[in-house]
Structure formats: C-alpha cells, structure tokens
C-alpha atoms as a PDB file:
ATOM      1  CA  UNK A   1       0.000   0.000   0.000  1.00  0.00           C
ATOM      2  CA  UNK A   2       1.392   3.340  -1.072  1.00  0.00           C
ATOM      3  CA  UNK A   3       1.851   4.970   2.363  1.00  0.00           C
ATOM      4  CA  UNK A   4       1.624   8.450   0.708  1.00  0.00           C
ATOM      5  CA  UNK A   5      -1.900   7.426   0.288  1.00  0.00           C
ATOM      6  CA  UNK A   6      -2.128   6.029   3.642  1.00  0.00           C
ATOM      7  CA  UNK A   7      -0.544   9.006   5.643  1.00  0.00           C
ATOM      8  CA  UNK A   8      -2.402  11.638   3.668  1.00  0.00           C
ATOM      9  CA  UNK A   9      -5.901  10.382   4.402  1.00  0.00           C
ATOM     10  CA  UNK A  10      -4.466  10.106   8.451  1.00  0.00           C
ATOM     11  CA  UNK A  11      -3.557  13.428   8.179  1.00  0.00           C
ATOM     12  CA  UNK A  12      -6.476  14.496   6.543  1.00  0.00           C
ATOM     13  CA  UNK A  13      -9.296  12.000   9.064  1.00  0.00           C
ATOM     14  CA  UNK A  14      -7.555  14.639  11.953  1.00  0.00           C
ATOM     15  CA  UNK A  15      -8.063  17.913  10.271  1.00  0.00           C
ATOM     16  CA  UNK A  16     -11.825  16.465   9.865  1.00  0.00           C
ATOM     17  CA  UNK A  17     -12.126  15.327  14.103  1.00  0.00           C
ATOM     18  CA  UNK A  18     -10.620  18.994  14.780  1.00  0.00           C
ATOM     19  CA  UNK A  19     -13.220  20.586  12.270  1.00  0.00           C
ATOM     20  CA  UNK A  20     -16.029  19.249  13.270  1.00  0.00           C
ATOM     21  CA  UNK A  21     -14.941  19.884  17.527  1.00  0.00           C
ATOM     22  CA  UNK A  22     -15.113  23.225  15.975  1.00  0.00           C
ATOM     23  CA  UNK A  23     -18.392  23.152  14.486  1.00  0.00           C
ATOM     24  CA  UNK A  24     -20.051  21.521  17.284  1.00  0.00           C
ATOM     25  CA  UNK A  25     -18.183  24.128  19.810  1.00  0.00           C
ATOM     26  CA  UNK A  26     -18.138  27.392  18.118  1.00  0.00           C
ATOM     27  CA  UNK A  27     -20.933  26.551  15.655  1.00  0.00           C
ATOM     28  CA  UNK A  28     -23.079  24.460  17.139  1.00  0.00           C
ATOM     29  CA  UNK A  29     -24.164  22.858  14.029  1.00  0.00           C
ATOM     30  CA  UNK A  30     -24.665  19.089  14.696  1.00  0.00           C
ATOM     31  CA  UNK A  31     -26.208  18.107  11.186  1.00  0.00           C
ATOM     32  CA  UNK A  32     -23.749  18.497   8.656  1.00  0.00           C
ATOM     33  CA  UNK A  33     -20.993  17.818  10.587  1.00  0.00           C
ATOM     34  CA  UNK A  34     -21.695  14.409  11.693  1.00  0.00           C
ATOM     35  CA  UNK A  35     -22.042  13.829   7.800  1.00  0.00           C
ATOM     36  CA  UNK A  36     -18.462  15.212   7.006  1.00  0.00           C
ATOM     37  CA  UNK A  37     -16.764  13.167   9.927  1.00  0.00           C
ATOM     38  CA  UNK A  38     -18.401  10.284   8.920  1.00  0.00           C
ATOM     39  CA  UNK A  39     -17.404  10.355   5.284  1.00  0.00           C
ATOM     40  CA  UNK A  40     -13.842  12.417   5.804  1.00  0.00           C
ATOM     41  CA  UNK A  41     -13.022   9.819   8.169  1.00  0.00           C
ATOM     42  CA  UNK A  42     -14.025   6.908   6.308  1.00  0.00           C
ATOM     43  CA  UNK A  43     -11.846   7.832   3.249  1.00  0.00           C
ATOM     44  CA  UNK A  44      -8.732   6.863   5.280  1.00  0.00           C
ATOM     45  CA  UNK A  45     -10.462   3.639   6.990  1.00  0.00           C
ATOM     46  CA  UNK A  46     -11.070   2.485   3.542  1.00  0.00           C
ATOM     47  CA  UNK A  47      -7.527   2.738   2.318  1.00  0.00           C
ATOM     48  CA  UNK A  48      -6.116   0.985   5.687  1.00  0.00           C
ATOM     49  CA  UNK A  49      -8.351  -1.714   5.061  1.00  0.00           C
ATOM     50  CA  UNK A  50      -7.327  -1.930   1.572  1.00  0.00           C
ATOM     51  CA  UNK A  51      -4.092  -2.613   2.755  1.00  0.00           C
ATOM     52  CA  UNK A  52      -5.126  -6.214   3.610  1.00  0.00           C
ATOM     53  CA  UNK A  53      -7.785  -6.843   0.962  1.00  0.00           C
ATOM     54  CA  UNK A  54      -8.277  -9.824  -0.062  1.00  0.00           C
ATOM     55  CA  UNK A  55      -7.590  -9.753  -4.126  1.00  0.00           C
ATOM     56  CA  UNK A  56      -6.310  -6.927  -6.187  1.00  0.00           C
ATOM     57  CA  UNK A  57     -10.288  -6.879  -7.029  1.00  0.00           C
ATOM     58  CA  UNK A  58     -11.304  -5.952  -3.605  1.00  0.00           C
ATOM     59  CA  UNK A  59      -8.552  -3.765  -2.823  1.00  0.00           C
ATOM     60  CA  UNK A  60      -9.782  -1.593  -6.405  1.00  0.00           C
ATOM     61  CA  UNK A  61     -13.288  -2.016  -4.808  1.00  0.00           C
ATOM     62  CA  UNK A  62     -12.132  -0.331  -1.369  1.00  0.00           C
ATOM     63  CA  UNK A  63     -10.183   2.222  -3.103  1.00  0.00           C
ATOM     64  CA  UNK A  64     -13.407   2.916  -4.724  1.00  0.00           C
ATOM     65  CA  UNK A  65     -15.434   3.162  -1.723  1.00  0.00           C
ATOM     66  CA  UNK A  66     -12.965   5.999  -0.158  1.00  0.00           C
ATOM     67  CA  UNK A  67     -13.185   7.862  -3.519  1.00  0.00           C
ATOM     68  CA  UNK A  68     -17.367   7.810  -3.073  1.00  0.00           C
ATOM     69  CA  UNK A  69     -16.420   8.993   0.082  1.00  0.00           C
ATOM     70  CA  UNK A  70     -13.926  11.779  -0.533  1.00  0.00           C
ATOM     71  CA  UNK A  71     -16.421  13.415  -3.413  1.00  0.00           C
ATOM     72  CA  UNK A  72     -18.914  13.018  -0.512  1.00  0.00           C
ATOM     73  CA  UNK A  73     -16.489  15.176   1.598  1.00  0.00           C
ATOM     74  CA  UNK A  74     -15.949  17.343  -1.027  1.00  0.00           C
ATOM     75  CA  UNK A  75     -19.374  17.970  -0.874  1.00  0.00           C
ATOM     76  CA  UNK A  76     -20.195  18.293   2.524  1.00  0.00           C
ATOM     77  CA  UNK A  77     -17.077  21.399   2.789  1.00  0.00           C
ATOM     78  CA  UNK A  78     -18.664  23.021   0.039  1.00  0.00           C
ATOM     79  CA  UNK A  79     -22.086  23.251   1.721  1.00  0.00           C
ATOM     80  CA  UNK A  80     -20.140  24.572   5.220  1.00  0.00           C
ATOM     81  CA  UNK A  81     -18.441  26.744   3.394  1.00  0.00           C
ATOM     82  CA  UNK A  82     -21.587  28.230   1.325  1.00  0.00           C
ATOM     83  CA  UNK A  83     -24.119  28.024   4.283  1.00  0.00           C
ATOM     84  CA  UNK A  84     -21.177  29.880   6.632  1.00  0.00           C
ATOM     85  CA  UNK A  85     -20.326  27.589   8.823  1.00  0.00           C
ATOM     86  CA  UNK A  86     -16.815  27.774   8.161  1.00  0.00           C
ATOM     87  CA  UNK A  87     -14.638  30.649   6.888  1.00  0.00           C
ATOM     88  CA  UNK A  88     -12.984  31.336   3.555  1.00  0.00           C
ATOM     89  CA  UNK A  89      -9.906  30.625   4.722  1.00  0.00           C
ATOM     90  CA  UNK A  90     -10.544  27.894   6.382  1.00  0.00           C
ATOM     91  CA  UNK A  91     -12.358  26.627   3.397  1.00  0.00           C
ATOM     92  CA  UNK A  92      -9.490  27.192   1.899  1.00  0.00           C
ATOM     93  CA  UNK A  93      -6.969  25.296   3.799  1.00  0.00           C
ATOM     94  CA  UNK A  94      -8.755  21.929   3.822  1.00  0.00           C
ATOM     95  CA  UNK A  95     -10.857  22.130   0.411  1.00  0.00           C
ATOM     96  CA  UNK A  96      -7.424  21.309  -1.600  1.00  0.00           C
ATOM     97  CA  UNK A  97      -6.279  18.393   0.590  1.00  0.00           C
ATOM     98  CA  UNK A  98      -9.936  16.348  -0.271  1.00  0.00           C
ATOM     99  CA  UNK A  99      -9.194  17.336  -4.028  1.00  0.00           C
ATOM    100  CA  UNK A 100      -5.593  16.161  -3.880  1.00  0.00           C
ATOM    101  CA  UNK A 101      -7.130  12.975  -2.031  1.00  0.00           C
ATOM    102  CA  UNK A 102      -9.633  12.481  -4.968  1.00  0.00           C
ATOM    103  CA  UNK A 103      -6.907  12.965  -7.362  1.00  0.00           C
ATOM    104  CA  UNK A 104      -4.292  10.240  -5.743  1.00  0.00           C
ATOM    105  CA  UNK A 105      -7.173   7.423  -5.473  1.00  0.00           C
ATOM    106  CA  UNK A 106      -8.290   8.085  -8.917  1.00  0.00           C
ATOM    107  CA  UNK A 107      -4.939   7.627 -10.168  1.00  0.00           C
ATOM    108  CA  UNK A 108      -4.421   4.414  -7.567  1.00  0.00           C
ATOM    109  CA  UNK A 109      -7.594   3.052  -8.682  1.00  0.00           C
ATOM    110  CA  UNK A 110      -6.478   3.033 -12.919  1.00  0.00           C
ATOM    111  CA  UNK A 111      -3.288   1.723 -11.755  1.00  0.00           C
ATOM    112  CA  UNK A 112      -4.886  -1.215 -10.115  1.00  0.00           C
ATOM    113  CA  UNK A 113      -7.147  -1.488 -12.573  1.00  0.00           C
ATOM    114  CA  UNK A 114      -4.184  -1.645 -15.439  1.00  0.00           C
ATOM    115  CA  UNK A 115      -2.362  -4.008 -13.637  1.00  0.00           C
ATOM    116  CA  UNK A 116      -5.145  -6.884 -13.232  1.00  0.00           C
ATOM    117  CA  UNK A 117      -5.652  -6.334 -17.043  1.00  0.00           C
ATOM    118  CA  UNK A 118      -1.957  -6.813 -17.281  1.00  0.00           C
ATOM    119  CA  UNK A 119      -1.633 -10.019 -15.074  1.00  0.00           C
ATOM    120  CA  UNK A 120      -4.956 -11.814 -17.528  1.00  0.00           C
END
C-alpha cells in the first residue's frame, strides 16, 4: 500500500475530528458535521483496510469506496463553506487536501485497474 496514500488520508481523518470539535463548539451545528466526519473519516479507513484486501479486485473495490467517500467530503465542505459555517480561509486550507485525495485514489484506482488487465 502506497503509504503516501495512507498518511495523507491520516492526516487528513484529523483535520476532519478537529473541524467538526469546531463546528459543534463554536458553531453548534450538529447536522452536517456528523455527515463530514463520517465520510472524511471513512476515506482513510477504507484505504487501511485496503491494505489487507483480499484480491487486487477488492482492494480496487475499497479504493473505490474511499473515492465515493472523498467526493462526498468534497461535498459536505462546500455546503459549510456556502451556508457559513466555516470561513474562507478555512475553506481554503482543507478544500485542496480532499481534491488532492480524490486525485491520488483516482490515479491508484487506474493503476490497479491496469495491472489486473496486465496479469490476464
């Protein structure tokens, strides 16, 4: 397992917790960010457990999962940021990680992908 992958998604599961202490704290907005910890969060559970998948099949299939997951993110920062929940800069700060994370398991997944063609 690429542990680029890994420790980004690590990284990025702690900036979610610490976000959404915020948004509970300062905020108090419960809603929308139980959704984004749930699905920021699971992006880097996915890619631990496809660590120890089972065939190159499942580990493309949890790969997959994480990237339904990190667009859901994506999603769920946008609405914070549009509905004010979170600042411009802060926007700022984390939107790019969950687009770099989207970018790295796209590219992980084709790679995976090429390489059980390749081994047929």
């Amino acid at each position: 397992m690429e542990s680029v992958l890994k420790d980004k998604t690590y990284v990025f599961a702690l900036r979610i917790v610490k976000l959404c202490q915020y948004l509970m704290r300062e905020q108090k907005e419960y809603v929308i960010s139980k959704q984004v910890l749930r699905s920021g969060t699971a992006i880097g559970a996915l890619v631990a457990e496809a660590e120890f998948a089972q065939s190159k099949p499942d580990f493309v299939n949890k790969l997959s999962v994480a990237l339904k997951e990190a667009n859901e993110t994506s999603y769920w920062l946008n609405l914070l940021h549009d509905g004010n929940y979170i600042s411009k800069e802060a926007y700022s700060s984390i939107y790019p990680q969950v687009k770099e994370l989207i970018k790295l398991l796209v590219s992980s997944i084709k790679t995976s992908k090429d390489n059980i063609k390749a081994s047929k």
